[in-house]
N, C-alpha and C. Protein backbone atom coordinates (compact mmCIF):
# COMPACT_ATOMS: atom_id res chain seq x y z
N UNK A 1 27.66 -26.41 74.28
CA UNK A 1 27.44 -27.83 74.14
C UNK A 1 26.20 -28.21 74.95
N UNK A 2 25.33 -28.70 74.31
CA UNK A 2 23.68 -28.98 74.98
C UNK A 2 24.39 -30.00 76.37
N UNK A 3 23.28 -30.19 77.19
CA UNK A 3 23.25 -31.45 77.90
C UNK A 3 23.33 -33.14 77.16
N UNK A 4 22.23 -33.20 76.71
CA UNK A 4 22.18 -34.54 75.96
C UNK A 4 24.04 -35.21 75.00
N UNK A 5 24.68 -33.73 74.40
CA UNK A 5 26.01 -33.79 73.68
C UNK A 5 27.13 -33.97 75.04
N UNK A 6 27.01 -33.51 76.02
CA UNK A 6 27.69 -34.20 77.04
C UNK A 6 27.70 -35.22 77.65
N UNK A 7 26.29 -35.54 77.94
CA UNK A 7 25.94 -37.28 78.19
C UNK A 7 26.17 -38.18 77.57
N UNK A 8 26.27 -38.05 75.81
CA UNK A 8 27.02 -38.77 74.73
C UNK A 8 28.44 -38.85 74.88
N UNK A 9 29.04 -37.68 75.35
CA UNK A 9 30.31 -37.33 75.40
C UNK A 9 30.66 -38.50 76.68
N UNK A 10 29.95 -38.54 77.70
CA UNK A 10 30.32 -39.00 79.28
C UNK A 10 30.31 -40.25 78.59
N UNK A 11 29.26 -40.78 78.23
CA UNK A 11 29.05 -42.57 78.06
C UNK A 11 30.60 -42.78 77.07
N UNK A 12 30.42 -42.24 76.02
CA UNK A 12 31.60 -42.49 74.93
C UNK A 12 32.47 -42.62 76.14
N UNK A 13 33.29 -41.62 76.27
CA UNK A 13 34.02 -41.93 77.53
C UNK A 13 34.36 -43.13 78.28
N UNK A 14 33.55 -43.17 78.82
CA UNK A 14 33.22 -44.55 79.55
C UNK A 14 33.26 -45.62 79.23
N UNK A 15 32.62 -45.73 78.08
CA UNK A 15 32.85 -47.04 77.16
C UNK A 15 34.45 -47.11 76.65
N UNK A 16 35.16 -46.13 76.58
CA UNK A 16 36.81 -46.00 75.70
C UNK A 16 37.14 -46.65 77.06
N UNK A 17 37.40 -46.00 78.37
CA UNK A 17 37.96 -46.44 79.39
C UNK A 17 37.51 -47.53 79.57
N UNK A 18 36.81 -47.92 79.88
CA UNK A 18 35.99 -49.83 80.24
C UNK A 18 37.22 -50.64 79.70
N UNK A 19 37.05 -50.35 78.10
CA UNK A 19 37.29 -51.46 77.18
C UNK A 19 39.03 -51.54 77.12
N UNK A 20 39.66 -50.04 77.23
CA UNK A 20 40.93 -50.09 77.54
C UNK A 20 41.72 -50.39 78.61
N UNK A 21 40.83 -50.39 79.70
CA UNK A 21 41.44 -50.77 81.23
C UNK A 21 41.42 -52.06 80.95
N UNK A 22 40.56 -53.24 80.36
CA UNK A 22 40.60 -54.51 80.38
C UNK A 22 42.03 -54.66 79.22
N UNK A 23 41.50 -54.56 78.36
CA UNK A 23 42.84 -54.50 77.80
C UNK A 23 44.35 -54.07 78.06
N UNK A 24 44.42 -53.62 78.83
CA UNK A 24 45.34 -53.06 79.58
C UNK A 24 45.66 -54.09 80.78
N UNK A 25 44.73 -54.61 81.35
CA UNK A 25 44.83 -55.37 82.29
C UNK A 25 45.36 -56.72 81.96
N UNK A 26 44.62 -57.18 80.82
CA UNK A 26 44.85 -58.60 80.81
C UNK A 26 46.62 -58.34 79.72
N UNK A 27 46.81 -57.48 79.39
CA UNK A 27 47.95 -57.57 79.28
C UNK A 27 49.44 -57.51 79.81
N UNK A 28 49.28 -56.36 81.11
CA UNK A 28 49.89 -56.92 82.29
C UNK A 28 50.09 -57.75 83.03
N UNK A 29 48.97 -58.40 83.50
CA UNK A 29 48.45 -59.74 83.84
C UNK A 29 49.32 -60.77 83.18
N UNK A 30 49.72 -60.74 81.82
CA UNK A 30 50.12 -61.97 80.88
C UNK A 30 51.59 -61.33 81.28
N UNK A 31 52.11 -60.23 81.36
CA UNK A 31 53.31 -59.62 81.75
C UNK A 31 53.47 -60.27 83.32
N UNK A 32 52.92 -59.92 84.15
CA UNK A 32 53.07 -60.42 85.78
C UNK A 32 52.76 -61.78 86.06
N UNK A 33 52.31 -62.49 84.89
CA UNK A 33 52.32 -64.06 85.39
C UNK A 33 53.56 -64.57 84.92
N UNK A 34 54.28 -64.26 83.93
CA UNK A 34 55.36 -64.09 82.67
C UNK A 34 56.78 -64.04 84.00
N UNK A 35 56.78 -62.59 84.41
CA UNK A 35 57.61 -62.24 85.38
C UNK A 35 58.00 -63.15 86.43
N UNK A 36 56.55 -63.51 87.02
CA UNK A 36 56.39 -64.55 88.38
C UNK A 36 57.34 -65.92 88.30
N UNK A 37 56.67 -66.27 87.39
CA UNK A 37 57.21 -67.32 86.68
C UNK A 37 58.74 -67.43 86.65
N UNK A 38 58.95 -66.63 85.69
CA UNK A 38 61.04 -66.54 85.35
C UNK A 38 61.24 -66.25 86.83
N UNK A 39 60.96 -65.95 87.69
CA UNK A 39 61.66 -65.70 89.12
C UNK A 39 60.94 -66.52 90.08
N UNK A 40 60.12 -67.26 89.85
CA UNK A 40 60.03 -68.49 90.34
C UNK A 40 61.17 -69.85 89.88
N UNK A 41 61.46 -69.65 88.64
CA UNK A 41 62.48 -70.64 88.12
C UNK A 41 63.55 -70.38 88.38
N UNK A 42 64.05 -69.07 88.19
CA UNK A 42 65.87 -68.36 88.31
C UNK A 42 65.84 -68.42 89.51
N UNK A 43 65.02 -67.70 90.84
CA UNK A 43 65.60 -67.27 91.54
C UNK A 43 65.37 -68.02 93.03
N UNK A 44 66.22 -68.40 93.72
CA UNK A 44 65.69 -69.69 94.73
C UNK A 44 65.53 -68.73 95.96
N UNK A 45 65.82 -67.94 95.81
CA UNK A 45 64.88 -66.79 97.25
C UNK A 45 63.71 -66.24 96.76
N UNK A 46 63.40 -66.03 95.55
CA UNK A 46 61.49 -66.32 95.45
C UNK A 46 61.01 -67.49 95.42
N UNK A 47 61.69 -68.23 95.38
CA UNK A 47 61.14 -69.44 95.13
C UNK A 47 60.58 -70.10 96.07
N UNK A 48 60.82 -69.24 97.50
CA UNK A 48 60.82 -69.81 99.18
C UNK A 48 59.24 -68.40 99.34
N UNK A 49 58.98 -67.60 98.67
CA UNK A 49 57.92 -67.14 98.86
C UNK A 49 56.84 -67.67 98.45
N UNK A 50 55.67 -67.27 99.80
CA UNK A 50 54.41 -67.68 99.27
C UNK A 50 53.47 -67.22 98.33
N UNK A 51 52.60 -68.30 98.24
CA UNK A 51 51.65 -68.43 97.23
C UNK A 51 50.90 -66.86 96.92
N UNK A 52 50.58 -66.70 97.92
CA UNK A 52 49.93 -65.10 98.41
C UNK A 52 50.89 -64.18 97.93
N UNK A 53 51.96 -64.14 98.15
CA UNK A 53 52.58 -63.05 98.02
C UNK A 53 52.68 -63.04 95.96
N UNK A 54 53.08 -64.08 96.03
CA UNK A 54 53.25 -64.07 94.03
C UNK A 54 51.84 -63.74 93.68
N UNK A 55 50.76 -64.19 93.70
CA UNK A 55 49.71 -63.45 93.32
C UNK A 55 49.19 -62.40 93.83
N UNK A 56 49.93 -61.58 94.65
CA UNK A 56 49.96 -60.36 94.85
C UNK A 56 50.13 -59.13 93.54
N UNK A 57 51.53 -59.81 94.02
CA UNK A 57 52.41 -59.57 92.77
C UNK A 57 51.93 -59.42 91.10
N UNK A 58 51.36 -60.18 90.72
CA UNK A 58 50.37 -60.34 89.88
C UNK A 58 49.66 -59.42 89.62
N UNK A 59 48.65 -59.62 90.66
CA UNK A 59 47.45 -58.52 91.33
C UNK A 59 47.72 -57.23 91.07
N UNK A 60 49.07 -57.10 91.35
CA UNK A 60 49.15 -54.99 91.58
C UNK A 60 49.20 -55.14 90.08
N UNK A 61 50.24 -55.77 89.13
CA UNK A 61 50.34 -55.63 87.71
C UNK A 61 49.55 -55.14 87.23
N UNK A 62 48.60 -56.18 87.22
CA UNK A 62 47.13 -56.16 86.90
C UNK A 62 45.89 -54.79 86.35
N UNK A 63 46.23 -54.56 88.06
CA UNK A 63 45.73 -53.09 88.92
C UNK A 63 46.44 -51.72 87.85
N UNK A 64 47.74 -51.94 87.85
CA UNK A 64 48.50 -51.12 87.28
C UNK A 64 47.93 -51.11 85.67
N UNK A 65 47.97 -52.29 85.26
CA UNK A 65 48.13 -51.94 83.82
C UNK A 65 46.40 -51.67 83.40
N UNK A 66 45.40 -51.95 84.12
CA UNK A 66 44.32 -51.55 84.20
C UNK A 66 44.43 -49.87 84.31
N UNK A 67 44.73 -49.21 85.38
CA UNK A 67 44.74 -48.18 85.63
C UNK A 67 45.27 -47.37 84.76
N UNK A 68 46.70 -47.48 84.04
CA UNK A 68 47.05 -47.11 83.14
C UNK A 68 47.02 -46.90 82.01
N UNK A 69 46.16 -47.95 81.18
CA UNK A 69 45.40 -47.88 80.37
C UNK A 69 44.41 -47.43 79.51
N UNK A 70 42.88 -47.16 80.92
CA UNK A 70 42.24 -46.75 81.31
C UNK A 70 42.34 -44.67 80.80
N UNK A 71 43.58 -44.46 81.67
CA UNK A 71 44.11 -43.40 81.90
C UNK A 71 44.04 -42.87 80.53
N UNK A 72 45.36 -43.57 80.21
CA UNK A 72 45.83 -42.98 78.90
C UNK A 72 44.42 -42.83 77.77
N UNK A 73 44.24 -43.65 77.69
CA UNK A 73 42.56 -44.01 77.01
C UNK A 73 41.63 -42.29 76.95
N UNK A 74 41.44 -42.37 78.68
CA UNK A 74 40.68 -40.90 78.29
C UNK A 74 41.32 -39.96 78.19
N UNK A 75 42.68 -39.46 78.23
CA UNK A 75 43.40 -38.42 77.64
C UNK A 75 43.00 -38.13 76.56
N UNK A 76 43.69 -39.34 75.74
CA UNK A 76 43.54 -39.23 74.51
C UNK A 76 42.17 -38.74 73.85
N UNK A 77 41.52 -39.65 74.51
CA UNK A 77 39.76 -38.97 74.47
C UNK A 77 39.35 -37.35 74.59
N UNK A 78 39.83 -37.33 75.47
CA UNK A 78 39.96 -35.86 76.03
C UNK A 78 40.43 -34.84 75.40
N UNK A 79 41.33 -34.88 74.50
CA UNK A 79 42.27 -34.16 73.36
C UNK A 79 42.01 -34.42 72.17
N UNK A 80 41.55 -35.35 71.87
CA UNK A 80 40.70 -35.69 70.53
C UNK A 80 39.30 -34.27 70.75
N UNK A 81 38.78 -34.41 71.61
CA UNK A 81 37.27 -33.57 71.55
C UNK A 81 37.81 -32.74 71.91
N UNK A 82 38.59 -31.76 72.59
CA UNK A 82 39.69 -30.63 72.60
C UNK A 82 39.91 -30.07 71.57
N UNK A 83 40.15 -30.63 70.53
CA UNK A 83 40.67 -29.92 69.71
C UNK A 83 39.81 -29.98 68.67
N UNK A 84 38.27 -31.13 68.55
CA UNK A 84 37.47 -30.98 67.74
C UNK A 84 36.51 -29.58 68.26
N UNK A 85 36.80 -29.32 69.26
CA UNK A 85 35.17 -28.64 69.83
C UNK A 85 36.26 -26.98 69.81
N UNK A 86 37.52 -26.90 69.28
CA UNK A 86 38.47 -25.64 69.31
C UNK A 86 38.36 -25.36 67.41
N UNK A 87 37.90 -26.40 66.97
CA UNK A 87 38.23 -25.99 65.27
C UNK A 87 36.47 -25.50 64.90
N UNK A 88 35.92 -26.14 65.67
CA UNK A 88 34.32 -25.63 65.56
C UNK A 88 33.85 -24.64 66.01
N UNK A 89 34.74 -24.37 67.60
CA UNK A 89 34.68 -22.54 68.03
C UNK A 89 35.22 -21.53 67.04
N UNK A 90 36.57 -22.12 66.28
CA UNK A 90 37.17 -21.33 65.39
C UNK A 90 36.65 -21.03 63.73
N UNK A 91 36.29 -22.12 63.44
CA UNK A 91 34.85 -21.55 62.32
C UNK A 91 33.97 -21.32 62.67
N UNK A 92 33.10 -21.02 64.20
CA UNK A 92 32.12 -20.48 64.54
C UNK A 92 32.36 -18.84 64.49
N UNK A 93 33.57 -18.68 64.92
CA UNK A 93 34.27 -16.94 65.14
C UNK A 93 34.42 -16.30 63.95
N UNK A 94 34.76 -17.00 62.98
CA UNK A 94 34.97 -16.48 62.02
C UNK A 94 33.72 -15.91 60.85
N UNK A 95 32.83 -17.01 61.08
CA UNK A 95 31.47 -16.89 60.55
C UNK A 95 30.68 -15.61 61.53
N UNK A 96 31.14 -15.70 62.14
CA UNK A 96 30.40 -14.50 63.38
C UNK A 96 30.85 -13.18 62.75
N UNK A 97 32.51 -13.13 62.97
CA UNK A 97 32.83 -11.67 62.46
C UNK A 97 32.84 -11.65 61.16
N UNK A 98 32.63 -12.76 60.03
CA UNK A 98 31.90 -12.41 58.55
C UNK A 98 30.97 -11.42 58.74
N UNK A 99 29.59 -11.56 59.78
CA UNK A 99 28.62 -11.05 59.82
C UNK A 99 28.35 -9.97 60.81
N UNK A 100 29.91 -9.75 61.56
CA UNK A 100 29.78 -8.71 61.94
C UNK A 100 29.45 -8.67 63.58
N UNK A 101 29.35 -9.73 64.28
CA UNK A 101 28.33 -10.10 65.55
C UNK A 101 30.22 -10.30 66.11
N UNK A 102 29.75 -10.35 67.56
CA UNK A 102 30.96 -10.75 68.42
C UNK A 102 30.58 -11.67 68.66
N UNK A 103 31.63 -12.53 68.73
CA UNK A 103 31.54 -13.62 69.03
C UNK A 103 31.49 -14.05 70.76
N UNK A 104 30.43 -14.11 71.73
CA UNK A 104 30.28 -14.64 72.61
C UNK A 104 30.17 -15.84 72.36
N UNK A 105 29.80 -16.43 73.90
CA UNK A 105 29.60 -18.07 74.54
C UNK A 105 28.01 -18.06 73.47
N UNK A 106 27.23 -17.09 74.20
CA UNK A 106 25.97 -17.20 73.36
C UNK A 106 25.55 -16.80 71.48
N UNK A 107 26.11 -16.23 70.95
CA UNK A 107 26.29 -16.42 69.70
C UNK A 107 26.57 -17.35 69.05
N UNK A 108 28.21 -18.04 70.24
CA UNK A 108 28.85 -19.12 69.25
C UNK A 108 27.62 -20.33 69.61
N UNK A 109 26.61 -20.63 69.91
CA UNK A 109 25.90 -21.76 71.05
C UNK A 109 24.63 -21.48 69.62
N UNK A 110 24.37 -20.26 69.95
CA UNK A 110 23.62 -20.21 68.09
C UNK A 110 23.40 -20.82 66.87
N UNK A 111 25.16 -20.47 66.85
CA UNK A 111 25.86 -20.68 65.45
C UNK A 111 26.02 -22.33 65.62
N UNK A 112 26.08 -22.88 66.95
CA UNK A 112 26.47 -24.44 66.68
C UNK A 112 24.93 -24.89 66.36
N UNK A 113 23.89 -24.63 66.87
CA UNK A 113 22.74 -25.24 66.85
C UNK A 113 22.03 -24.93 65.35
N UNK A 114 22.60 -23.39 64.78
CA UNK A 114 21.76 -23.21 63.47
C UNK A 114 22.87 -24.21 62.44
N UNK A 115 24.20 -24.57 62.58
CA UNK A 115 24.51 -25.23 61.91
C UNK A 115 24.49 -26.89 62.38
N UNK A 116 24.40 -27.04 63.45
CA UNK A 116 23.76 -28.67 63.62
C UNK A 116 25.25 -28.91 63.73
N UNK A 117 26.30 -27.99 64.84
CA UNK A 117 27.40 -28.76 64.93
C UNK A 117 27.41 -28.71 66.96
């Protein structure tokens, strides 16, 4: 995999996580203000806590569902190109021992560049 196909790879990346941590966030967020709330109304021993502490509370949600998000996001990322860059080694091998060559790191690096994969 060239340099430049990893730097595509890094930004993509980056951009999946960005956009999923916010999303992730502001949906916890709508979960931990949601929460705050019903136990601000039900419960009369939160109800004696401060201001600080409930938007704490909030806060970690937040944090959490950001983080989690995020997470899951580049897994998935991560296993998506896993298994694209394992089906392209595997028709690279095969095209190799068509022709008889072993298939090394440097053959298969060949075979991706003479086929433009």
């Amino acid at each position: 995999m060239s340099r430049l196909q990893r730097q595509k790879d890094a930004d993509e990346a980056h951009q999946i996580q960005v956009k999923a941590g916010f999303l992730g966030a502001a949906q916890w967020t709508a979960f931990g203000v949601a929460a705050t709330s019903l136990a601000h109304v039900y419960s009369p021993f939160f109800r004696k806590q401060t201001l600080p502490l409930k938007a704490f509370l909030v806060t970690i949600t937040a944090v959490f569902g950001f983080t989690l998000s995020a997470d899951q996001a580049l897994l998935r990322f991560e296993t998506r190109r896993r298994i694209e860059d394992s089906a392209i080694r595997k028709e690279a091998r095969m095209e190799l021992a068509k022709r008889g060559l072993v298939p090394t790191e440097t053959e298969i690096a060949k075979w991706r560049e003479a086929n433009g994969k």
